[in-house]
PDB file of N, CA and C in Angstrom:
ATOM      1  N   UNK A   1     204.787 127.370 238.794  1.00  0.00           N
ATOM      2  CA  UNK A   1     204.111 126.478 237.874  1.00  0.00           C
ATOM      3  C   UNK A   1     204.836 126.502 236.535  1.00  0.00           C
ATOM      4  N   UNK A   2     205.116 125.452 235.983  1.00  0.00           N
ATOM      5  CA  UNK A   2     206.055 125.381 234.538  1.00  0.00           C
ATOM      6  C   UNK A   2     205.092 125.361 233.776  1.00  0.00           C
ATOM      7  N   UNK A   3     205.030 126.605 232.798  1.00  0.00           N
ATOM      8  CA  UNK A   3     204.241 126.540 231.867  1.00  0.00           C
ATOM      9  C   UNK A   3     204.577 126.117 230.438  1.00  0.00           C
ATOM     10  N   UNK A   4     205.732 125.386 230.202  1.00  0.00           N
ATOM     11  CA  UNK A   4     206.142 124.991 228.871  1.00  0.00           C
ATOM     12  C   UNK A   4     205.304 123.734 228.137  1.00  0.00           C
ATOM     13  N   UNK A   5     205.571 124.127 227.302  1.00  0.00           N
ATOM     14  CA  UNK A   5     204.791 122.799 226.717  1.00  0.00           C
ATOM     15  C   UNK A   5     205.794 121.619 226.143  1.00  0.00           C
ATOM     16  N   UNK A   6     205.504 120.586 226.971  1.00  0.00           N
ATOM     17  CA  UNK A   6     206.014 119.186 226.986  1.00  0.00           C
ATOM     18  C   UNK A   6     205.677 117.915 225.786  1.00  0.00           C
ATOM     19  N   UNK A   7     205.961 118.374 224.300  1.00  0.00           N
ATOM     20  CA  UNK A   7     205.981 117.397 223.753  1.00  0.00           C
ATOM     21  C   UNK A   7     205.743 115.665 223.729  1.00  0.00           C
ATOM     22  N   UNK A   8     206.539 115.326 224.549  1.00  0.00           N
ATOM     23  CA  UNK A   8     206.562 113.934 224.796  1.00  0.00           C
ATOM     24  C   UNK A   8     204.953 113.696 225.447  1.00  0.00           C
ATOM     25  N   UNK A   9     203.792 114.122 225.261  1.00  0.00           N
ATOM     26  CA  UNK A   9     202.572 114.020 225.533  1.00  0.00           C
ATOM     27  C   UNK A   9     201.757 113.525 224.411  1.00  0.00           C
ATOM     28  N   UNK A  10     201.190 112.728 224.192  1.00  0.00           N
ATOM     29  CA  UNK A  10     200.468 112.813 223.136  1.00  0.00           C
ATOM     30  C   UNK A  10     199.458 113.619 223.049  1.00  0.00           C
ATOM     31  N   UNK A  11     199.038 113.699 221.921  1.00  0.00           N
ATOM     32  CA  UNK A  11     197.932 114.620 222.012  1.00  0.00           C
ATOM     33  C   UNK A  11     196.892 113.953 221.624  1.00  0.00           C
ATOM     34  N   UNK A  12     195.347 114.899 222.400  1.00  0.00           N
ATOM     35  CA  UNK A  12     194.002 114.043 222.235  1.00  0.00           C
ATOM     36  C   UNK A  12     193.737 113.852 221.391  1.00  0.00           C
ATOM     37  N   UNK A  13     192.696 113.090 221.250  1.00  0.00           N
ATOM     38  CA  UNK A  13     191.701 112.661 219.539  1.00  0.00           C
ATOM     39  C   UNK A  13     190.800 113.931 219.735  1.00  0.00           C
ATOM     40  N   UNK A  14     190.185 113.739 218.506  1.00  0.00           N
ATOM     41  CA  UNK A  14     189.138 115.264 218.108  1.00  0.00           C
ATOM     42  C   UNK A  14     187.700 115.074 218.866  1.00  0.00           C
ATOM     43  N   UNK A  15     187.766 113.533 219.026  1.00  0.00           N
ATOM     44  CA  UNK A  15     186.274 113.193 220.155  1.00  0.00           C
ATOM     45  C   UNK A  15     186.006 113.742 221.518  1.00  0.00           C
ATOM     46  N   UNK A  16     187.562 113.272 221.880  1.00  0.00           N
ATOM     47  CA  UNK A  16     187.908 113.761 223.562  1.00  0.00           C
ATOM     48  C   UNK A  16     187.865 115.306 223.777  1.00  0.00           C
ATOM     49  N   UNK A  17     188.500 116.125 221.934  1.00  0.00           N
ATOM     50  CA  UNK A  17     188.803 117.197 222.700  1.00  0.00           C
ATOM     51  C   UNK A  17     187.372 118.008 222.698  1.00  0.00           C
ATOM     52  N   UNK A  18     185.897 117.590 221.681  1.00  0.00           N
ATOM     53  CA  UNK A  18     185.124 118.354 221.614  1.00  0.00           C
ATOM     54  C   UNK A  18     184.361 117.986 222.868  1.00  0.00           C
ATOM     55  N   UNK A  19     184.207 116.705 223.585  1.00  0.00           N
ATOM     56  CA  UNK A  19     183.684 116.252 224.979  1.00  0.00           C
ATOM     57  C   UNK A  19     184.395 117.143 225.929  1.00  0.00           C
ATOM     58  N   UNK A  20     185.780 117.584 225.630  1.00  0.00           N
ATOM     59  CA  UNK A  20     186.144 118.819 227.091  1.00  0.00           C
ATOM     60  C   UNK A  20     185.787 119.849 226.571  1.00  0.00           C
ATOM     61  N   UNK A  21     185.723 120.625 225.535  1.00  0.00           N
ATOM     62  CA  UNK A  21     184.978 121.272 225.223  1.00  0.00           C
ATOM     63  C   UNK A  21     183.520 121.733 225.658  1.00  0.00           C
ATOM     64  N   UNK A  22     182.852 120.862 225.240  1.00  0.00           N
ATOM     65  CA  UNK A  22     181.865 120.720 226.017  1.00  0.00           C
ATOM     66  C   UNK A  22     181.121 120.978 227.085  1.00  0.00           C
ATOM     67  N   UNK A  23     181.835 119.761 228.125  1.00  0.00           N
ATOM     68  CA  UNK A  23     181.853 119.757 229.498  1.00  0.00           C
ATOM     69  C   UNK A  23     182.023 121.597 229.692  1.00  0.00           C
ATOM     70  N   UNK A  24     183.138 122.492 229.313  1.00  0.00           N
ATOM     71  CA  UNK A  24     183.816 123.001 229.878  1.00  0.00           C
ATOM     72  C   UNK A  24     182.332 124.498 229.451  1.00  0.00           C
ATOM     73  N   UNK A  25     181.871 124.427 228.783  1.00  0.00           N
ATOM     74  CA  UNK A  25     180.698 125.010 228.252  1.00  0.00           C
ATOM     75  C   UNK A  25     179.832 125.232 228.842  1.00  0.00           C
ATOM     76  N   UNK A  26     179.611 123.735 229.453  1.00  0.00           N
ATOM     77  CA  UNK A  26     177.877 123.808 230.177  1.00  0.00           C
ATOM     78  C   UNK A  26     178.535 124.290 231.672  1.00  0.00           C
ATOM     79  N   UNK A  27     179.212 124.267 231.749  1.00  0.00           N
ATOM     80  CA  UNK A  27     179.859 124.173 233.517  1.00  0.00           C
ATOM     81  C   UNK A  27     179.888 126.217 233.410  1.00  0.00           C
ATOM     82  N   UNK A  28     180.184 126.460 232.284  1.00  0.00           N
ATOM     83  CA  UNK A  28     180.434 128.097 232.216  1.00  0.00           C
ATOM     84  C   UNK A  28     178.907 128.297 232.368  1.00  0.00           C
ATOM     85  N   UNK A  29     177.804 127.858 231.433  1.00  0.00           N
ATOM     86  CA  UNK A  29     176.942 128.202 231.532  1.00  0.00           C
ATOM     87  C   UNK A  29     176.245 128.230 232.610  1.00  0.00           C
ATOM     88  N   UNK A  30     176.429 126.821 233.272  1.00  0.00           N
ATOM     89  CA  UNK A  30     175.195 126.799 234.662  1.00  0.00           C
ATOM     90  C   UNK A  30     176.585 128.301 235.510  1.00  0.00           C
ATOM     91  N   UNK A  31     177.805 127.991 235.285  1.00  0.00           N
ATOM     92  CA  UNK A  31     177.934 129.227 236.904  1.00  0.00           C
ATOM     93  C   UNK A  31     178.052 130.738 236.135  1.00  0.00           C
ATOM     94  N   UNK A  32     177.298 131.224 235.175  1.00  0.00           N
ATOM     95  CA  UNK A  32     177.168 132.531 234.625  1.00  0.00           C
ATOM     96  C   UNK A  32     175.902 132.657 234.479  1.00  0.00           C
ATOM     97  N   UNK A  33     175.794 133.969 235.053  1.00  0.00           N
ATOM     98  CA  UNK A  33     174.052 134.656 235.125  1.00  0.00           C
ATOM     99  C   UNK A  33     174.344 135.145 233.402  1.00  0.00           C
ATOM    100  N   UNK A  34     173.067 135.069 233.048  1.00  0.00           N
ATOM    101  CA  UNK A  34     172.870 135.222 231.723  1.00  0.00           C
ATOM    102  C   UNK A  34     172.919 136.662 231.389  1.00  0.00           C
ATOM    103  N   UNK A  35     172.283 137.114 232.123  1.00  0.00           N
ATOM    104  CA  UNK A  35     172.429 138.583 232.073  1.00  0.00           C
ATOM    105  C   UNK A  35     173.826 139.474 232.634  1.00  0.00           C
ATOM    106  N   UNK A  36     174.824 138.844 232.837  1.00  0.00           N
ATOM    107  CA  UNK A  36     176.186 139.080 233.524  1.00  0.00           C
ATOM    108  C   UNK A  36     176.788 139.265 232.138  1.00  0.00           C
ATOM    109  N   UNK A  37     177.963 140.566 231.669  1.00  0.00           N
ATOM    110  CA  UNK A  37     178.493 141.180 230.530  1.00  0.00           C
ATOM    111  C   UNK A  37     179.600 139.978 230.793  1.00  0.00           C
ATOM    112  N   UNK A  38     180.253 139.893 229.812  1.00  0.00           N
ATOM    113  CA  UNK A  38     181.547 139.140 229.737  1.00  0.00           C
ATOM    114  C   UNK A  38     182.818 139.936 229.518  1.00  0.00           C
ATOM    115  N   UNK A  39     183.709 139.664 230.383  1.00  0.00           N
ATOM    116  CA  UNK A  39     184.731 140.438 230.020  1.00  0.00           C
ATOM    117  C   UNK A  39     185.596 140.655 229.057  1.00  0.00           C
ATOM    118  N   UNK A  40     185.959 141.960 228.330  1.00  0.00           N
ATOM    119  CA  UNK A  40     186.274 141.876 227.138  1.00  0.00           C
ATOM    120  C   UNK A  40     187.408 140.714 226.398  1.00  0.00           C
ATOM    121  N   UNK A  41     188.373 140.213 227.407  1.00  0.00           N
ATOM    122  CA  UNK A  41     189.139 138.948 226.834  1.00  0.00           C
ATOM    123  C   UNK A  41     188.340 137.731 226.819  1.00  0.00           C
ATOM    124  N   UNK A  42     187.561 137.636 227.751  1.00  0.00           N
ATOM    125  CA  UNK A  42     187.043 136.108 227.659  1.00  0.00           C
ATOM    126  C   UNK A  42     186.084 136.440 226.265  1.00  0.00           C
ATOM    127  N   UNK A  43     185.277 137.787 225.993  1.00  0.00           N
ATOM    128  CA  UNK A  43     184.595 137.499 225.033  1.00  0.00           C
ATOM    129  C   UNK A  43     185.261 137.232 223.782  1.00  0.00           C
ATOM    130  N   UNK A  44     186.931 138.157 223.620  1.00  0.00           N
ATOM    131  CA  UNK A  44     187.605 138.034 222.356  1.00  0.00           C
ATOM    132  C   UNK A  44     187.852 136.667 222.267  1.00  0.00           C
ATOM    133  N   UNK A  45     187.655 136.176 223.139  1.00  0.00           N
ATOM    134  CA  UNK A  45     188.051 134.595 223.535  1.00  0.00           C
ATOM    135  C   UNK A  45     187.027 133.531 222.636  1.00  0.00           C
ATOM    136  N   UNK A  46     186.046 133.541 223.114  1.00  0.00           N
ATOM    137  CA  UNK A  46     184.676 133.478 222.946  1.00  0.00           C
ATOM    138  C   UNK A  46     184.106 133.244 221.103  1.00  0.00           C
ATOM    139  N   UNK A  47     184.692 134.349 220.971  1.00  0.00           N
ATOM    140  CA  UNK A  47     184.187 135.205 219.580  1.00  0.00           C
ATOM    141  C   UNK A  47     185.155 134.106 219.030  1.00  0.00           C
ATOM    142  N   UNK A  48     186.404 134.047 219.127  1.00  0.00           N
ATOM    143  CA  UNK A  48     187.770 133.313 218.420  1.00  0.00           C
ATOM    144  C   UNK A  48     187.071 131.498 218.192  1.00  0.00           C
ATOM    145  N   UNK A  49     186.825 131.355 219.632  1.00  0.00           N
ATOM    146  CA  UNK A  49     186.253 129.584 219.448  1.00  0.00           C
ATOM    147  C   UNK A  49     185.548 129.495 218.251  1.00  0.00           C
ATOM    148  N   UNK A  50     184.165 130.500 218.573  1.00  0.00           N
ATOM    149  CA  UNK A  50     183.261 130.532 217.688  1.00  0.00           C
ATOM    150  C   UNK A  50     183.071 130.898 216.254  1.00  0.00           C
ATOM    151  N   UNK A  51     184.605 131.703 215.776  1.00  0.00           N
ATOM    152  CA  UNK A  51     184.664 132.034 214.233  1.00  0.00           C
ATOM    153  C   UNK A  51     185.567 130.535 213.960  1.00  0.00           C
ATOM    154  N   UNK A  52     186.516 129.772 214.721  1.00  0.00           N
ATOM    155  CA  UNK A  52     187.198 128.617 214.011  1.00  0.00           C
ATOM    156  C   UNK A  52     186.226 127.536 214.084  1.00  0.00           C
ATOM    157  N   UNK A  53     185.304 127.491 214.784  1.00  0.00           N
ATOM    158  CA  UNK A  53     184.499 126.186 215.402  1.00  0.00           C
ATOM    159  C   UNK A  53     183.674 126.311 213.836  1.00  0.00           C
ATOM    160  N   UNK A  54     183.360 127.723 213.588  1.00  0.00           N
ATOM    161  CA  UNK A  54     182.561 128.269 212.390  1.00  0.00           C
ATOM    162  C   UNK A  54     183.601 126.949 210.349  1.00  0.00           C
ATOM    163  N   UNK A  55     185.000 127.329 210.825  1.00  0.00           N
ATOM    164  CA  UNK A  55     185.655 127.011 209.916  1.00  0.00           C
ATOM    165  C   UNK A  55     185.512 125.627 210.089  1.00  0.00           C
ATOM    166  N   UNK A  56     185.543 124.941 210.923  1.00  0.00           N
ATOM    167  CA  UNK A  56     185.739 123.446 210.856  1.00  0.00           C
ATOM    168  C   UNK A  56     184.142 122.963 210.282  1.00  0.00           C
ATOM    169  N   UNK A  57     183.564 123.521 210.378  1.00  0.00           N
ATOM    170  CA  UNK A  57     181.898 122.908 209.819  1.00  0.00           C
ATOM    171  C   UNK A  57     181.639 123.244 209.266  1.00  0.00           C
TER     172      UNK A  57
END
């Protein structure tokens, strides 16, 4: 799998990208038991969205 990143792409608008966002949210939520720990990268992960998501608003 080529993982480079290909310039000649445009990149999304800020509408599209908070709608995949989104989407990508509720889809975590319905397939995670609530009571299920998160693993420590996805949470550093997690934590990261949520302190810049913090800066943009």
């Amino acid at each position: 799998m080529d993982t480079r990143i290909n310039n000649d792409f445009e990149q999304i608008d800020h509408k599209t990208c908070v709608s995949i966002c989104d989407a990508i949210g509720e889809r975590l939520q319905q397939n995670m038991r609530t009571e299920t720990e998160l693993p420590p990268r996805l949470r550093e992960l997690v934590d990261e969205l949520s302190r810049r998501d913090g800066e943009l608003h």
